[in-house]
C-alpha atoms as a PDB file:
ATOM      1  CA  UNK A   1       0.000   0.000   0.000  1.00  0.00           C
ATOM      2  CA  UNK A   2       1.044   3.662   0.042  1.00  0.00           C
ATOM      3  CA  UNK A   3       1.709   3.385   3.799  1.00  0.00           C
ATOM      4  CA  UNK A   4       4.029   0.761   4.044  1.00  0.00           C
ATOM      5  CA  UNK A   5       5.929  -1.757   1.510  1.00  0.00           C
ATOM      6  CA  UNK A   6       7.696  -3.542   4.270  1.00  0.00           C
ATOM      7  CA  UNK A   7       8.147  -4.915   7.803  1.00  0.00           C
ATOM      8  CA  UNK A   8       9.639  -1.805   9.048  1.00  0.00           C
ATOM      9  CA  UNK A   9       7.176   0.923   7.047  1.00  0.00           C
ATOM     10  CA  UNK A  10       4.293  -1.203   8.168  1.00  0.00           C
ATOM     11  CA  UNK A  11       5.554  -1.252  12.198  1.00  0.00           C
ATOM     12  CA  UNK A  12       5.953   2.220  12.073  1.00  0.00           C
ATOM     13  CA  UNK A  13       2.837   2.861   9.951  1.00  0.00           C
ATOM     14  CA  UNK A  14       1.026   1.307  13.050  1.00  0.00           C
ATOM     15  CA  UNK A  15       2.605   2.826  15.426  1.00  0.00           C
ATOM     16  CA  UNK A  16       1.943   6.198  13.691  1.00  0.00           C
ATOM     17  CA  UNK A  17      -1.895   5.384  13.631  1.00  0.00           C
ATOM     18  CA  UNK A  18      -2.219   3.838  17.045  1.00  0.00           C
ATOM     19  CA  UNK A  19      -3.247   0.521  15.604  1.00  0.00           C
ATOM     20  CA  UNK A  20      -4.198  -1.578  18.054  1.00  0.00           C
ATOM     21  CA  UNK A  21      -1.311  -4.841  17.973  1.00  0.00           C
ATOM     22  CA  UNK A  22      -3.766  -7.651  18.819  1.00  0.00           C
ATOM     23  CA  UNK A  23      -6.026  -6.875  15.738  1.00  0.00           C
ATOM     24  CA  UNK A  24      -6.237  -9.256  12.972  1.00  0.00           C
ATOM     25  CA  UNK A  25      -5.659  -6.333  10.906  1.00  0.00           C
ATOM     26  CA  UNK A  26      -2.059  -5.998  12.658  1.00  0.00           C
ATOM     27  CA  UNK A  27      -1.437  -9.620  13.132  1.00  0.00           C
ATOM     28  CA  UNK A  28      -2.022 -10.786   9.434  1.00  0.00           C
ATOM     29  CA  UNK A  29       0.089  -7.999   8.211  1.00  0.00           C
ATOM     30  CA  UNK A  30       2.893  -8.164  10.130  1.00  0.00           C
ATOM     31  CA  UNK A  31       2.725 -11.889   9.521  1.00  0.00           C
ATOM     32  CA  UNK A  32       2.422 -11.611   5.769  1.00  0.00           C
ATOM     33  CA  UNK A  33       5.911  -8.890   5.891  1.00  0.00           C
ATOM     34  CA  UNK A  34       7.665 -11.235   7.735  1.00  0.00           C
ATOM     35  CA  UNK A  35       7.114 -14.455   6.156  1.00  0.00           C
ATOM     36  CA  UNK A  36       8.114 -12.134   2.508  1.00  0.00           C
ATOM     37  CA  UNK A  37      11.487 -11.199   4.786  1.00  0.00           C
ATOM     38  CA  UNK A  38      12.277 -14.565   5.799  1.00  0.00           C
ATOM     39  CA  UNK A  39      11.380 -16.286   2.500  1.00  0.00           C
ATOM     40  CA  UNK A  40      13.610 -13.969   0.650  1.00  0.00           C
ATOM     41  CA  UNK A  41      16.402 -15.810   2.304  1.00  0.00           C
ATOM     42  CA  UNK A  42      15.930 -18.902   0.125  1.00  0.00           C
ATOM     43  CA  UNK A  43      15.646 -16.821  -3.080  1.00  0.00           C
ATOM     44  CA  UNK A  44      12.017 -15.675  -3.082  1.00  0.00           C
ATOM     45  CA  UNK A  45      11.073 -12.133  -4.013  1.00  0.00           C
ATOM     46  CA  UNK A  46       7.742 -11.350  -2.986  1.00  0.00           C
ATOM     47  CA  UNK A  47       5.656  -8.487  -2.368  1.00  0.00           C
ATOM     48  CA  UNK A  48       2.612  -7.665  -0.363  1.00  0.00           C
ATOM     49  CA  UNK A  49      -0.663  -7.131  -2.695  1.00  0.00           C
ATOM     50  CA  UNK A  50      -3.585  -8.468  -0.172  1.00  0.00           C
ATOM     51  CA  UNK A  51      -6.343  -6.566   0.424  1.00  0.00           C
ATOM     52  CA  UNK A  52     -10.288  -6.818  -0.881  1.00  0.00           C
ATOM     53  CA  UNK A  53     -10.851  -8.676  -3.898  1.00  0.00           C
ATOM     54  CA  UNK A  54      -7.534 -10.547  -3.616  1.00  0.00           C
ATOM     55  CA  UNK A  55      -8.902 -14.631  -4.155  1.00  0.00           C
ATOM     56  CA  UNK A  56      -7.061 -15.271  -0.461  1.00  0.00           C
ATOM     57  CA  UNK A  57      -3.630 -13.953  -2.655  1.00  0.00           C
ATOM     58  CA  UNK A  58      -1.538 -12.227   0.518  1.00  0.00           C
ATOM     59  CA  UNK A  59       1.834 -12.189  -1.700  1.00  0.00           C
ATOM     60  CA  UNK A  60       2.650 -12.327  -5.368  1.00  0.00           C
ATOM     61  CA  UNK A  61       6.283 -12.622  -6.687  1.00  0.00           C
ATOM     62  CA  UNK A  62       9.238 -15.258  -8.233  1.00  0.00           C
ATOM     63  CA  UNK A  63      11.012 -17.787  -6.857  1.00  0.00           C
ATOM     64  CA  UNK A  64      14.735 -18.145  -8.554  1.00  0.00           C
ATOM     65  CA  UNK A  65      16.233 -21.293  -6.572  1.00  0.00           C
ATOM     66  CA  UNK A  66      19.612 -20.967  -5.543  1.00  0.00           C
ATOM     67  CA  UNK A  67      22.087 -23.255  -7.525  1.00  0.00           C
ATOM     68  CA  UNK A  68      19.923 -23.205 -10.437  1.00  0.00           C
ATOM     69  CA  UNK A  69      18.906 -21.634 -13.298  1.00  0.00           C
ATOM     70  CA  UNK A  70      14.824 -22.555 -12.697  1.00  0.00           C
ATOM     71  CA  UNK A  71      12.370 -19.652 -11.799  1.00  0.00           C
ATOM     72  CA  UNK A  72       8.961 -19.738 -10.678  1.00  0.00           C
ATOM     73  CA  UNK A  73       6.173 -17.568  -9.994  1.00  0.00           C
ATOM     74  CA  UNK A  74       4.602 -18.110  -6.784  1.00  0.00           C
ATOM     75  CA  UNK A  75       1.515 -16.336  -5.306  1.00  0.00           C
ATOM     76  CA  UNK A  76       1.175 -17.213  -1.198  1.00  0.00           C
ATOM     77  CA  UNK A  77      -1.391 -17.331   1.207  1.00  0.00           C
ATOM     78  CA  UNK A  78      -0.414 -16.129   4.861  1.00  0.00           C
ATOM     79  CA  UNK A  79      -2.154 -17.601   7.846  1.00  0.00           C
ATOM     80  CA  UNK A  80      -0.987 -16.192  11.354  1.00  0.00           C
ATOM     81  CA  UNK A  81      -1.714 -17.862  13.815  1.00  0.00           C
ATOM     82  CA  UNK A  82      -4.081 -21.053  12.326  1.00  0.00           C
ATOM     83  CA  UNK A  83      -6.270 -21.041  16.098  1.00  0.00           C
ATOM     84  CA  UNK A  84      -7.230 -24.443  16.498  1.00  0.00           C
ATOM     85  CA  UNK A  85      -4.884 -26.001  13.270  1.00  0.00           C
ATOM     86  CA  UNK A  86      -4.499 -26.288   9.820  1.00  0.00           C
ATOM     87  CA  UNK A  87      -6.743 -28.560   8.161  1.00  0.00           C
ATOM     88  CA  UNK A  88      -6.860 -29.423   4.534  1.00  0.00           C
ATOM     89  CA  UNK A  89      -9.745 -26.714   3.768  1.00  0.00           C
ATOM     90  CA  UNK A  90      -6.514 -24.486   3.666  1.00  0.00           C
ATOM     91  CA  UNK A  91      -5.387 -26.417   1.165  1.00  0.00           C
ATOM     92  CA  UNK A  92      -8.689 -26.459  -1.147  1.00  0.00           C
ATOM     93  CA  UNK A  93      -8.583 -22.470  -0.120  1.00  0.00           C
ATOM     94  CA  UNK A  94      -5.013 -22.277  -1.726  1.00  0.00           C
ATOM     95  CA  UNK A  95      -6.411 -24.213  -4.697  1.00  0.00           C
ATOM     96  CA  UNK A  96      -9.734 -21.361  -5.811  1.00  0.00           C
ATOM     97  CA  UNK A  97      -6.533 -18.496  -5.542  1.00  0.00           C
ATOM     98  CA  UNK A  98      -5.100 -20.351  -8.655  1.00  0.00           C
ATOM     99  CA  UNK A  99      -8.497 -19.040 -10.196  1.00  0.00           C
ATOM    100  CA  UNK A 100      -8.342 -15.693  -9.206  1.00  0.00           C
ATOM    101  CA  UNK A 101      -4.451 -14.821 -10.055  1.00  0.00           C
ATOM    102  CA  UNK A 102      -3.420 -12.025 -11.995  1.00  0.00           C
ATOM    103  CA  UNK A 103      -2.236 -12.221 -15.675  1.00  0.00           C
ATOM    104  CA  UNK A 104       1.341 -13.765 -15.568  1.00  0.00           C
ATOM    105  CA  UNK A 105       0.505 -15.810 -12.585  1.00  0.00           C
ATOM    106  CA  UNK A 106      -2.031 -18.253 -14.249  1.00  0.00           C
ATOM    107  CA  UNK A 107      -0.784 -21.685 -15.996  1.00  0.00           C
ATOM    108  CA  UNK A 108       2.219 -23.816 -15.781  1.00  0.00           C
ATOM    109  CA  UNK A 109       5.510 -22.975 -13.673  1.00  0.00           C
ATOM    110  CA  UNK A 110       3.405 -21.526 -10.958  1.00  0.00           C
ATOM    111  CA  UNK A 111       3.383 -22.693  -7.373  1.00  0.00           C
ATOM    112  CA  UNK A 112       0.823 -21.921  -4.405  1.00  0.00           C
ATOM    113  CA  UNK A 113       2.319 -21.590  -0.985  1.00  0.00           C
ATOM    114  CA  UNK A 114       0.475 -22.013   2.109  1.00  0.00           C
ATOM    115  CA  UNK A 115       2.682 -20.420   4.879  1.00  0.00           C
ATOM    116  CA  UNK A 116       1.419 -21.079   8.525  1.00  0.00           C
ATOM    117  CA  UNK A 117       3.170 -20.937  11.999  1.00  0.00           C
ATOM    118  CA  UNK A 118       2.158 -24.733  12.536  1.00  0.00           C
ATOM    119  CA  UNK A 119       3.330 -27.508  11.210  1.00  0.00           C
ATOM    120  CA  UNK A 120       1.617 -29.471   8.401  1.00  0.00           C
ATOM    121  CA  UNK A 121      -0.589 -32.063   9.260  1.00  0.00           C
ATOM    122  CA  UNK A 122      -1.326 -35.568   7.692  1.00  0.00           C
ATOM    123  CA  UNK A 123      -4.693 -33.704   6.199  1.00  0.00           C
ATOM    124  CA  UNK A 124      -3.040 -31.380   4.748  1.00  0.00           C
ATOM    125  CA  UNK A 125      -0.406 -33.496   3.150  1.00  0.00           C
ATOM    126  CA  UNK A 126      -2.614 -35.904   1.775  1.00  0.00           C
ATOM    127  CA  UNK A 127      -4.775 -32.961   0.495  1.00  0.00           C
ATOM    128  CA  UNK A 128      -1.928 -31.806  -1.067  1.00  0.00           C
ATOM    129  CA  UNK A 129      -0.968 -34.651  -2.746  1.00  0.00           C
ATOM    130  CA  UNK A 130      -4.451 -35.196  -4.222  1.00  0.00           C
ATOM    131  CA  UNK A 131      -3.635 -31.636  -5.467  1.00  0.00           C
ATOM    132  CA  UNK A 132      -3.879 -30.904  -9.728  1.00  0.00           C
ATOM    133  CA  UNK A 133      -2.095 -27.541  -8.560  1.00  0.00           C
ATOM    134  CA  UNK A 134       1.859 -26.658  -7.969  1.00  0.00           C
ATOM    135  CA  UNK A 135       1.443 -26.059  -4.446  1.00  0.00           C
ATOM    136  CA  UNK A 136       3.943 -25.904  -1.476  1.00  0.00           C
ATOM    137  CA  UNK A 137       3.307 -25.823   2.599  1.00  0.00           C
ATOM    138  CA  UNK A 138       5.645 -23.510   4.499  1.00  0.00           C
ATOM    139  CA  UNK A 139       5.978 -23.687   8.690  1.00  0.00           C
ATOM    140  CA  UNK A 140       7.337 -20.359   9.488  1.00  0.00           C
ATOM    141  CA  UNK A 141       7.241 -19.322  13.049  1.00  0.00           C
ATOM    142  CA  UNK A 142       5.389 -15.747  13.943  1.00  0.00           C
ATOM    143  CA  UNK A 143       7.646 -14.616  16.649  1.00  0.00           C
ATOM    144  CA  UNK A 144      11.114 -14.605  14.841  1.00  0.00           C
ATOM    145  CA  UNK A 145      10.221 -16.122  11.450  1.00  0.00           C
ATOM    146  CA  UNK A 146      12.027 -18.890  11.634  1.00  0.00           C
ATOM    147  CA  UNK A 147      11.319 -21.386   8.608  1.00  0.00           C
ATOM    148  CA  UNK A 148      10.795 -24.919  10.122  1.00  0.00           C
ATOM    149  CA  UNK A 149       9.343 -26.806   7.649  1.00  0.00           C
ATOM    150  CA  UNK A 150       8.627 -26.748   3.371  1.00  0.00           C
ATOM    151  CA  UNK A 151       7.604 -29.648   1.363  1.00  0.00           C
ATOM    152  CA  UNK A 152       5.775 -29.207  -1.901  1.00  0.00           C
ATOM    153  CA  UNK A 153       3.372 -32.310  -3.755  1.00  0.00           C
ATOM    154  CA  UNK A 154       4.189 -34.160  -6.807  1.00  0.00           C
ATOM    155  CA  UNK A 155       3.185 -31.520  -9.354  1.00  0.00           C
ATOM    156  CA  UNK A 156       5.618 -28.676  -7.833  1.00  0.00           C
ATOM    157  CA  UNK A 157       8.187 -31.618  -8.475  1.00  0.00           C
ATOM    158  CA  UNK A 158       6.747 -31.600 -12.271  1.00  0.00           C
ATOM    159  CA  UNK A 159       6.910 -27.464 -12.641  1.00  0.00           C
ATOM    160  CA  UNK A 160      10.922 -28.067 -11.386  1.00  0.00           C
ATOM    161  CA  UNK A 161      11.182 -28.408  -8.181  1.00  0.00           C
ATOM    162  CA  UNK A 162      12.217 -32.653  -8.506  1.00  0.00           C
ATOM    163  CA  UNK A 163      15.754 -33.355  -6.612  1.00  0.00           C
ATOM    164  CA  UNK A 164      15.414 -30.107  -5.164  1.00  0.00           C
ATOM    165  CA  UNK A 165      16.571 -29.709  -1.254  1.00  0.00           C
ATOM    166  CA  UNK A 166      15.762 -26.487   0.825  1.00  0.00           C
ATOM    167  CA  UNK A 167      18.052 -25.182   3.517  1.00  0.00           C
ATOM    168  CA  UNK A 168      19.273 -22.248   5.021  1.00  0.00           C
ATOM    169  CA  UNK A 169      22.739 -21.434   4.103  1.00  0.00           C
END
């Protein structure tokens, strides 16, 4: 937005308007910032673009893996703080975005990312791999954004991402 385009705008764009920290409004946002930081560490540019309208999309951008020459485009949905879980309706969720993405983001050689602060469950990996989309499920923690776990299904394996291994270097 025109008030923030990062972490650090957004923070102080909240502190500047007294918005109140335990508000979803707060929560999801600084969620969706920091899981666009942290990401970037693995090779992912990504930029905020939520907001009404937005088929569950919280970030849009490319993912250039490191130690290859393969790109993707990814769009991500950001869920801080799950309450009770994640359960594979996150998943099918995930899945209607594909319908709603913007031009360049529609088709082959782009993946869906889930990002939550739990870790998957057996629901969501099996919904997953019943999956016809590219899609990917990231554990990144809310309080430091610490990525704990990514695994993608069988077709993000056919869009490129086969042999591939994910770690923090």
């Amino acid at each position: 937005t025109a008030q923030h385009s990062d972490l650090a705008s957004f923070l102080a764009h909240a502190k500047r308007t007294g918005l109140d920290e335990t508000s979803p409004t707060f929560t999801g946002t600084r969620y969706e910032y920091l899981v666009a930081e942290r990401l970037a560490r693995y090779g992912f540019s990504l930029r905020r673009v939520g907001g009404a309208s937005d088929f569950g999309i919280d970030l849009l951008g490319d993912w250039t893996i490191p130690s290859t020459a393969k790109s993707l485009k990814v769009l991500v949905q950001c869920k801080a703080g799950s309450g009770s879980g994640v359960g594979p309706h996150f998943v099918r969720e995930l899945e209607g975005s594909f319908v709603g993405a913007p031009p360049g983001w529609r088709g082959s050689r782009v993946l869906g990312l889930l990002v939550t602060e739990k870790r998957t469950t057996k629901g969501v990996r099996d919904a997953l791999g019943r999956s016809r989309s590219a899609m990917a499920y990231v554990c990144c923690t809310g309080d430091g954004g610490v990525v704990k776990q990514m695994q993608w299904n069988h077709r993000a394996d056919e869009e490129g991402l086969e042999g591939i291994d994910v770690a923090l270097r």
